[in-house]
N, C-alpha and C. Protein backbone atom coordinates (compact mmCIF):
# COMPACT_ATOMS: atom_id res chain seq x y z
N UNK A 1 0.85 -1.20 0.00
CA UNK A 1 0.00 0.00 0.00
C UNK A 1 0.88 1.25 0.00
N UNK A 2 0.95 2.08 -1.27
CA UNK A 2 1.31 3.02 -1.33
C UNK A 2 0.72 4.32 -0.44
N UNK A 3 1.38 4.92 0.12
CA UNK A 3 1.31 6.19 1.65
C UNK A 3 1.78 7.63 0.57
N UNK A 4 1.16 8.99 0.89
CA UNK A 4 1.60 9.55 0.32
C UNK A 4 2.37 10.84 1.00
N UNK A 5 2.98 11.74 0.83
CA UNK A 5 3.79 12.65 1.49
C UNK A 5 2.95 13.23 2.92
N UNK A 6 1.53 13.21 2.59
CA UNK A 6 1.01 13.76 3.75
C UNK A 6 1.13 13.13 5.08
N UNK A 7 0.22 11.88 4.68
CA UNK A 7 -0.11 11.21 5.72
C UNK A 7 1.55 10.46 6.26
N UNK A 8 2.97 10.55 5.49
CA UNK A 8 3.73 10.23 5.70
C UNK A 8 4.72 11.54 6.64
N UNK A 9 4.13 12.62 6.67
CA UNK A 9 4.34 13.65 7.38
C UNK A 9 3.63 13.61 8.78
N UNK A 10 2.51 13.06 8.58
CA UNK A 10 1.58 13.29 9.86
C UNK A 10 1.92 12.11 10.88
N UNK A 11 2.62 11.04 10.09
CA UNK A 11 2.77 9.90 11.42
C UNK A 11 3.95 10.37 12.21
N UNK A 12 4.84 11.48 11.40
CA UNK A 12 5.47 11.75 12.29
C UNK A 12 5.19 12.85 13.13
N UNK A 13 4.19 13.35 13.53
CA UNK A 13 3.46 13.41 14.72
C UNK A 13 2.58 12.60 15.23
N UNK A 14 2.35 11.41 14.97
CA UNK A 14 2.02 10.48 15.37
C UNK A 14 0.68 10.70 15.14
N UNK A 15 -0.23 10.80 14.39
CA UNK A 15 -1.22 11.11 13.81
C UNK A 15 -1.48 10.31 12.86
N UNK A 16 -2.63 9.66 12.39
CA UNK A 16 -3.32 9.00 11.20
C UNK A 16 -3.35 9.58 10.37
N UNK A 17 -3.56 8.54 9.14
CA UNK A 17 -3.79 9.71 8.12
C UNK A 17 -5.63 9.88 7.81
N UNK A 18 -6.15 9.01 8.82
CA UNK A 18 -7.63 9.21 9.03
C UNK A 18 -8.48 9.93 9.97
N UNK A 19 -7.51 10.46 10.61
CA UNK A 19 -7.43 11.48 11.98
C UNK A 19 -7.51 12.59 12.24
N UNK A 20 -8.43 13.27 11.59
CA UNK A 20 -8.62 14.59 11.28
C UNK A 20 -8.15 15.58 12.34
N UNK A 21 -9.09 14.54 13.24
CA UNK A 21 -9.88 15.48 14.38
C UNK A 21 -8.47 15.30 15.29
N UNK A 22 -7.84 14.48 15.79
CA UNK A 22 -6.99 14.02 16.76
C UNK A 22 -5.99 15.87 15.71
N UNK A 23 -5.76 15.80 15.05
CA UNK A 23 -4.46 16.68 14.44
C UNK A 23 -5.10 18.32 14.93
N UNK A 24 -6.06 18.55 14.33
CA UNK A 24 -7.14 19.56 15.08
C UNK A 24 -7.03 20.03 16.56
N UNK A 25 -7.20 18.80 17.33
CA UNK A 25 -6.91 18.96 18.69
C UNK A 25 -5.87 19.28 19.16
N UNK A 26 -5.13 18.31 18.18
CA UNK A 26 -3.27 18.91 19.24
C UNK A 26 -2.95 20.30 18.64
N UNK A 27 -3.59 20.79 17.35
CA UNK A 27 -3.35 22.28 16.82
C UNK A 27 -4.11 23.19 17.95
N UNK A 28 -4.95 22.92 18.32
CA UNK A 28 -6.22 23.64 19.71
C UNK A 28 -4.84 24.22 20.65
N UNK A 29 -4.71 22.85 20.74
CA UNK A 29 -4.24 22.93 22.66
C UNK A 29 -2.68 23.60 22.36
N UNK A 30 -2.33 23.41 21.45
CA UNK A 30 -0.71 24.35 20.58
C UNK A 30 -1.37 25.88 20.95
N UNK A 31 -1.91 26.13 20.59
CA UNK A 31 -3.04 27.35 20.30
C UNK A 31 -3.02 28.04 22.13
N UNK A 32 -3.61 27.36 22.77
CA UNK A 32 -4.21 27.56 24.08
C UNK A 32 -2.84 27.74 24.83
N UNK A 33 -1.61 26.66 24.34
CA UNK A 33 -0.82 27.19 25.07
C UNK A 33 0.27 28.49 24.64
N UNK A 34 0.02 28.91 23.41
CA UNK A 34 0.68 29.61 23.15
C UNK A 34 0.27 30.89 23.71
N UNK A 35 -0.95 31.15 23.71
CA UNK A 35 -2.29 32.11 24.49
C UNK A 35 -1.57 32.54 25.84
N UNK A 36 -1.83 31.42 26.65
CA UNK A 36 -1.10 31.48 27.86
C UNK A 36 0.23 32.07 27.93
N UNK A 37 0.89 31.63 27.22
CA UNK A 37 2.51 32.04 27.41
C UNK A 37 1.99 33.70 26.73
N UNK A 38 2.06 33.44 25.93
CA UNK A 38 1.72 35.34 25.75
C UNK A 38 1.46 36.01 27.38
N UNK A 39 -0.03 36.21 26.93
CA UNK A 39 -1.50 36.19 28.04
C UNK A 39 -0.57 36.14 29.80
């Protein structure tokens, strides 16, 4: 089974390449903590 650059990018954040939502989330909470450190 051929994998293509993306989803071969995303496992290395340990992410699926069916995982929308999981990649979403860790972008959130990236987000929330960057807020904070500002904030």
């Amino acid at each position: 089974m051929r994998v293509d650059a993306s989803c071969a990018r995303r496992r290395v954040f340990f992410v699926s390449c069916h995982n929308n939502f999981a990649l979403i989330l860790v972008l959130f909470v990236l987000l929330v903590i960057v807020l904070v450190v500002i904030g």
